[in-house]
C-alpha atoms as a PDB file:
ATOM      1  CA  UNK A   1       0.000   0.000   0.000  1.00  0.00           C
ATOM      2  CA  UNK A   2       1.713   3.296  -0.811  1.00  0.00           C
ATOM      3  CA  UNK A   3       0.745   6.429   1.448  1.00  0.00           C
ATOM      4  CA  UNK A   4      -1.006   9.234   0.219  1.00  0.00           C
ATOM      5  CA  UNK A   5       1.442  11.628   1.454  1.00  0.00           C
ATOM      6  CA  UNK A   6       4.858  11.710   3.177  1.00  0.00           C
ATOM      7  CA  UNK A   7       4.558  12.211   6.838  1.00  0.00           C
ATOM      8  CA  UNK A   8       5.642  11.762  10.402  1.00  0.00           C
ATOM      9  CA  UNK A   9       3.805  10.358  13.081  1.00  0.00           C
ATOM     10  CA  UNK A  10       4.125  11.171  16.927  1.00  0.00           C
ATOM     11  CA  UNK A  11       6.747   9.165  18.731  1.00  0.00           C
ATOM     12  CA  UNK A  12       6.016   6.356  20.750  1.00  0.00           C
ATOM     13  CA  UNK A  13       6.220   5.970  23.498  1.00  0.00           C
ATOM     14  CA  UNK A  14       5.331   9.801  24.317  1.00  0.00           C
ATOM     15  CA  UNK A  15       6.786  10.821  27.058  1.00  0.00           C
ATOM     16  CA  UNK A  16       9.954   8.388  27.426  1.00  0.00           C
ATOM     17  CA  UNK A  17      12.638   6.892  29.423  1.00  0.00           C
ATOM     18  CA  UNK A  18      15.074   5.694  28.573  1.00  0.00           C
ATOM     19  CA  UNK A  19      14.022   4.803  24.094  1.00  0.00           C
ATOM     20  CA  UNK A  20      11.602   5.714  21.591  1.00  0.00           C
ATOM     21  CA  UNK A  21      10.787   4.765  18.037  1.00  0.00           C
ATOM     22  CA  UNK A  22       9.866   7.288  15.467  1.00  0.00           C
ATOM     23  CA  UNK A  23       7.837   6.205  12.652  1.00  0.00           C
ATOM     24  CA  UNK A  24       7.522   7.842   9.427  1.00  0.00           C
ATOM     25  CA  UNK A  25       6.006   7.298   5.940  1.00  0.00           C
ATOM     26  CA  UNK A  26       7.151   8.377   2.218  1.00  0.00           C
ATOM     27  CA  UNK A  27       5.326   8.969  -0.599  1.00  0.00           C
ATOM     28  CA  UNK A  28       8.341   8.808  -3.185  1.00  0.00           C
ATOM     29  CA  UNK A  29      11.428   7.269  -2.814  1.00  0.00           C
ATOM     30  CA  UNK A  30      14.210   9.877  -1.472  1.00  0.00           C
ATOM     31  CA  UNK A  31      16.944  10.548   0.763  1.00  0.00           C
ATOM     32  CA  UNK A  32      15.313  10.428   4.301  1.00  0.00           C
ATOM     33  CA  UNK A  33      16.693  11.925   7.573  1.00  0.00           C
ATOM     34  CA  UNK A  34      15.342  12.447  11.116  1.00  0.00           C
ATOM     35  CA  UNK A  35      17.399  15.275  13.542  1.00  0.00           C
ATOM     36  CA  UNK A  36      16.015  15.963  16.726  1.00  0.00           C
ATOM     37  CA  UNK A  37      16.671  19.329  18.648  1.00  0.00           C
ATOM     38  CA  UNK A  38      17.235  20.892  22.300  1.00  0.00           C
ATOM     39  CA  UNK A  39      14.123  22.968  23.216  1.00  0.00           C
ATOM     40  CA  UNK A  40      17.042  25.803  22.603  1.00  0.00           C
ATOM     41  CA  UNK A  41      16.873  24.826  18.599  1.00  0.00           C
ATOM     42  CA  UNK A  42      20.400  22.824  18.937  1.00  0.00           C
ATOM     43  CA  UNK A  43      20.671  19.898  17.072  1.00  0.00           C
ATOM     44  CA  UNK A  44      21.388  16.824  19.336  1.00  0.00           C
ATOM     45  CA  UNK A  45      20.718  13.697  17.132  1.00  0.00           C
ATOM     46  CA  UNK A  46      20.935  13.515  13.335  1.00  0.00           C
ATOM     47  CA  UNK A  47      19.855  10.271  11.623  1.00  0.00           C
ATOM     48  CA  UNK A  48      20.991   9.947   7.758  1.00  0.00           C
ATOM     49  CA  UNK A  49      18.309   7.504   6.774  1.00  0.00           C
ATOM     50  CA  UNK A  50      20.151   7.102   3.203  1.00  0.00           C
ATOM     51  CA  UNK A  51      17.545   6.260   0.455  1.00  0.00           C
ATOM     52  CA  UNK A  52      14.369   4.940   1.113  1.00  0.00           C
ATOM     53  CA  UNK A  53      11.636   3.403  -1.004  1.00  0.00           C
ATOM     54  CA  UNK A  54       8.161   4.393  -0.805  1.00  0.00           C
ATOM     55  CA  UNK A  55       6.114   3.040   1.938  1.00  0.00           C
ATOM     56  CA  UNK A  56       5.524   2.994   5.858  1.00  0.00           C
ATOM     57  CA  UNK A  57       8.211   3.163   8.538  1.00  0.00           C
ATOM     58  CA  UNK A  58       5.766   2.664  11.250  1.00  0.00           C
ATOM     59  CA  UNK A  59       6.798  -0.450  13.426  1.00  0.00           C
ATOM     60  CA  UNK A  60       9.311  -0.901  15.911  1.00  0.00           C
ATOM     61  CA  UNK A  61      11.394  -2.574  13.184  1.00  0.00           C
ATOM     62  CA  UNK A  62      11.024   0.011  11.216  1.00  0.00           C
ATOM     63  CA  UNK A  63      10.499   3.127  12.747  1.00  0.00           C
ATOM     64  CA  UNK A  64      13.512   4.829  13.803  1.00  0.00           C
ATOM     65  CA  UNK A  65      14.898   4.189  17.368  1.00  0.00           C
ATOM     66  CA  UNK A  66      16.427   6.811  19.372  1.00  0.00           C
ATOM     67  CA  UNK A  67      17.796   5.818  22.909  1.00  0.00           C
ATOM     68  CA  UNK A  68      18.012   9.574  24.196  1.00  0.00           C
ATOM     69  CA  UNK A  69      21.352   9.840  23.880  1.00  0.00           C
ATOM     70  CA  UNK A  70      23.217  12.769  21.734  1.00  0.00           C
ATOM     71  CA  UNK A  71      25.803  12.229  18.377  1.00  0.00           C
ATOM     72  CA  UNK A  72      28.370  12.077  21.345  1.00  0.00           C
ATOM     73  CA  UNK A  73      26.573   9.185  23.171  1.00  0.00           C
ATOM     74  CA  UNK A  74      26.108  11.256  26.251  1.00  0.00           C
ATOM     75  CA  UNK A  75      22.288  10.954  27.468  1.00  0.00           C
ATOM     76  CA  UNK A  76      20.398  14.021  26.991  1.00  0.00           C
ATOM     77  CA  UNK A  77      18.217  15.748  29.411  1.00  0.00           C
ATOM     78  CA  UNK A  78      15.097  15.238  30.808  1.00  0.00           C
ATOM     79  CA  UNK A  79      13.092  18.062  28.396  1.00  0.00           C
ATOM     80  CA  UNK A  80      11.125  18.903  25.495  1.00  0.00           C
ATOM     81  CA  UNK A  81      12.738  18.002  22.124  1.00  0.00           C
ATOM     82  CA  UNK A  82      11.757  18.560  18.841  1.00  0.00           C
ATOM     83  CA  UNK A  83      12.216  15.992  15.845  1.00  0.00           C
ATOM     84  CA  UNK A  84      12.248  16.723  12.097  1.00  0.00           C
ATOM     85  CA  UNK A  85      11.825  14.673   9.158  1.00  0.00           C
ATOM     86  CA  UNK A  86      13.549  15.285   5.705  1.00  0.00           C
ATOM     87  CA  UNK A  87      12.286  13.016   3.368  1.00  0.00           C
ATOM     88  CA  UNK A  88      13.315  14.944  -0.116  1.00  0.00           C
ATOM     89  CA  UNK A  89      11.929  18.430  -0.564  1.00  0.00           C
ATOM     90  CA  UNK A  90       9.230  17.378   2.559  1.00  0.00           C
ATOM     91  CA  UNK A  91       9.710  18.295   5.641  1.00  0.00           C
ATOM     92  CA  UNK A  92       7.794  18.155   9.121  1.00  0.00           C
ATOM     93  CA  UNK A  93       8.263  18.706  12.962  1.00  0.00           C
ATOM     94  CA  UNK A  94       7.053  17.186  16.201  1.00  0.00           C
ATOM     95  CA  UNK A  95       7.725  17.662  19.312  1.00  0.00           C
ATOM     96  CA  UNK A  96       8.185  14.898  22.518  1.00  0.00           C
ATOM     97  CA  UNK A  97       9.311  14.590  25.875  1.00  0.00           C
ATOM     98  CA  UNK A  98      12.081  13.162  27.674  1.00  0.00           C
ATOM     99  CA  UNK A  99      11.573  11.893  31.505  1.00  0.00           C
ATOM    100  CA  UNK A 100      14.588  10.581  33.230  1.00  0.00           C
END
């Protein structure tokens, strides 16, 4: 089944400690990324997805898993955080919660 439009869905589970998936769906095949920010706009995790075909990236196998720790591997923050999808020209943000 292909999606009728690129998208990303709210994280799960919302709020977390100490993981999280993040699923996501494409419309077209492209390069697909997910970077997730401080509340202070700084970036703290960058996924580089690489090329993805169209479809849904919505299970725990699929989705993308973040264990709340930075590109450093230091864990973040209890906090709001932001994460962004790039999937080609598409973009989207959603926001969700660390607990610790």
């Amino acid at each position: 089944m292909v999606p009728l439009a690129s998208g990303l869905g709210q994280n799960y589970p919302n709020p977390f400690n100490p993981e999280t998936w993040i699923p996501y769906q494409i419309r077209e095949e492209a390069e697909v990324g997910i970077a997730i920010y401080n509340a202070r706009g700084d970036l703290i995790r960058n996924f580089n997805l690489g090329l993805k075909p169209v479809g849904y990236y919505t299970t725990s196998d699929k989705a993308v898993y973040w264990d709340g720790r930075n590109n450093g591997g230091e864990d973040v923050a209890s906090g709001i955080y932001f994460y962004r999808l790039i999937a080609g020209s598409q973009t989207e943000i959603k926001k969700m919660i660390i607990i610790r």
